[in-house]
Protein backbone atom coordinates (compact mmCIF):
# COMPACT_ATOMS: atom_id res chain seq x y z
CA UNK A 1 146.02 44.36 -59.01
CA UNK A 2 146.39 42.90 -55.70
CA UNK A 3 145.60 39.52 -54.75
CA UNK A 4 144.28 38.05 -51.58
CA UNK A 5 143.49 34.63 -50.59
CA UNK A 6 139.83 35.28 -49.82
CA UNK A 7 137.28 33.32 -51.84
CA UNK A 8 134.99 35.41 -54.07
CA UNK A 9 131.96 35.87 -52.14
CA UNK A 10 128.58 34.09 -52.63
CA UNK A 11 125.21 35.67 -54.38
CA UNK A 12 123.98 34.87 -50.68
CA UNK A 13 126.49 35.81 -48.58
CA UNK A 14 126.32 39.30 -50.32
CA UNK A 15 122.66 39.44 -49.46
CA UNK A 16 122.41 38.08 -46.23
CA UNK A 17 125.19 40.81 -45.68
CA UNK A 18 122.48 43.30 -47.24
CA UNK A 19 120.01 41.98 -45.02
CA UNK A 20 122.08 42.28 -41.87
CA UNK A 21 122.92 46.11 -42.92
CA UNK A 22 119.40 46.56 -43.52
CA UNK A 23 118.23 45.66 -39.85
CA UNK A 24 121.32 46.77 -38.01
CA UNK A 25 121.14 50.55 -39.71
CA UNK A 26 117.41 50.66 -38.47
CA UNK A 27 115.98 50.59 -42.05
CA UNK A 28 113.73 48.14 -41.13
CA UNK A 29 113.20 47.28 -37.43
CA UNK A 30 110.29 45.07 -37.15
CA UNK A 31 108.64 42.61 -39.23
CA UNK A 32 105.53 45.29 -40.67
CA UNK A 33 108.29 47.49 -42.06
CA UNK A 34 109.71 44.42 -44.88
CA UNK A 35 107.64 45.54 -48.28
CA UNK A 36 104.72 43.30 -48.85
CA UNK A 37 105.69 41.79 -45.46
CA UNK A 38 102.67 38.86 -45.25
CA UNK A 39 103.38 37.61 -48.71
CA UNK A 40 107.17 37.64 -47.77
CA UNK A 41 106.40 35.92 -43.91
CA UNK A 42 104.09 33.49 -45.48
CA UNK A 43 106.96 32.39 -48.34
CA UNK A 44 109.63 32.35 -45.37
CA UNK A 45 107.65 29.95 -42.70
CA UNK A 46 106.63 27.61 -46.35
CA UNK A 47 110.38 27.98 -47.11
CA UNK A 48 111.68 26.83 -43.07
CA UNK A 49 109.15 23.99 -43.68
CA UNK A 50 110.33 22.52 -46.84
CA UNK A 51 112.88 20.04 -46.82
CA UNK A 52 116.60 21.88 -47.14
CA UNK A 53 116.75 20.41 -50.87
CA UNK A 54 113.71 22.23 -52.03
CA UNK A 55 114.47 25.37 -49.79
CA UNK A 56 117.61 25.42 -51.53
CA UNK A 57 116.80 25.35 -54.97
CA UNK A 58 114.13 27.76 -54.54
CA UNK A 59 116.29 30.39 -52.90
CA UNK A 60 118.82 30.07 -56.51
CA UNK A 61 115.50 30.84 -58.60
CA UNK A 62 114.27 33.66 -56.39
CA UNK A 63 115.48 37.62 -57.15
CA UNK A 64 117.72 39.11 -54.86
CA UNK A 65 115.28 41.66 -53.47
CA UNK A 66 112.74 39.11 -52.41
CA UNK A 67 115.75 36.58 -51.12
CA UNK A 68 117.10 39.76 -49.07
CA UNK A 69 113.73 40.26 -48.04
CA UNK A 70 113.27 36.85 -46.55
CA UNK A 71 116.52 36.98 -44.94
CA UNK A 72 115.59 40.67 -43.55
CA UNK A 73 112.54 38.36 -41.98
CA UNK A 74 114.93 35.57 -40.73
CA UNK A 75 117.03 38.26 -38.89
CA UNK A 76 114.29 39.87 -37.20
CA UNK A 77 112.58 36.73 -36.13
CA UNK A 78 116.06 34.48 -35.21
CA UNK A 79 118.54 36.70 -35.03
CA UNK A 80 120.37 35.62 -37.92
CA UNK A 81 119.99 36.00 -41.99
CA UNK A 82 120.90 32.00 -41.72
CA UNK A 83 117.86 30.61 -40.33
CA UNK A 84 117.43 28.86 -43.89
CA UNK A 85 119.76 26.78 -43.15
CA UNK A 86 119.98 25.64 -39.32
CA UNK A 87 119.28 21.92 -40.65
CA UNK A 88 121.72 21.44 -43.62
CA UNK A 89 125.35 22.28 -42.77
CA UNK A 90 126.43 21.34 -46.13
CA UNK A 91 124.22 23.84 -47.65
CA UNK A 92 125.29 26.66 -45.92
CA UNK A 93 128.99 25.69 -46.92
CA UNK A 94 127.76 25.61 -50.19
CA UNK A 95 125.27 28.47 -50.43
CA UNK A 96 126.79 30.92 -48.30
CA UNK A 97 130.70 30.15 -47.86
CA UNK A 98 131.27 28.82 -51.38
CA UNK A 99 132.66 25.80 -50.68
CA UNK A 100 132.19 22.84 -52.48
CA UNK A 101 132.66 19.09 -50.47
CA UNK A 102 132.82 15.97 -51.57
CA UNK A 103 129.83 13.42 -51.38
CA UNK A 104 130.67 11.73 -48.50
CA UNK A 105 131.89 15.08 -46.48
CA UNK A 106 128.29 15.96 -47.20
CA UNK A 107 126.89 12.84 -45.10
CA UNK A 108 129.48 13.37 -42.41
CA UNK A 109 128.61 16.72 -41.36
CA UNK A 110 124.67 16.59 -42.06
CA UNK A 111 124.56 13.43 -39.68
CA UNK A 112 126.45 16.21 -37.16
C-alpha cells in the first residue's frame, strides 16, 4: 500500500465535493430541480441564520443526502458548497479540512 501525506478527507468535504459534481455535470442546474427543493431552501436560509454553533451541530446530525442537498442549494445560490460557513473560519477548518486547532487559534482566526 502506498502512502501519501494527504489527510483523510472529511464526511463534508466528500459531500460538498458531491454537491459541486452535482451542479457542475448539469444534474441539477437551478434551484426547482434539488428534490423537495422548498423544504430543503427553507432548512438552508434557517440554517445561514442560526448562529455557526447550532448550524454546525445540526449539519453532523443531518443524512448525507439532505446535507448534499443543502450544499447543492448553497452552490447554486453563492457559488460555493461553503456558504455554511462564511462566518466561522474555525469551523470550516474543522468541518471541511479536518483540522483540529487549539482553543485560542480558534479566537484568533474567528476575530479575523
Amino acid at each position: 500500500m502506498v502512502t501519501t501525506a494527504a489527510r483523510p478527507r472529511t464526511r463534508l468535504a466528500g459531500l460538498a465535493a458531491r454537491a459541486r459534481n452535482i451542479v457542475d455535470s448539469g444534474l441539477c442546474t437551478r434551484t426547482s430541480a434539488v428534490p423537495d427543493w422548498l423544504a430543503r431552501l427553507d432548512q438552508f436560509e434557517h440554517l445561514t441564520a442560526a448562529a455557526a454553533a447550532d448550524r454546525r451541530a445540526t449539519l453532523q446530525i443531518l443524512d448525507d443526502d439532505t446535507v448534499t442537498d443543502l450544499l447543492v442549494l448553497s452552490y447554486l445560490r453563492h457559488g460555493t458548497p461553503y456558504r455554511l460557513w462564511a462566518d466561522t473560519l474555525t469551523g470550516f477548518a474543522e468541518d471541511v479540512l479536518g483540522i483540529a486547532a487549539w482553543v485560542e487559534l480558534h479566537e484568533l482566526v474567528d476575530a479575523t
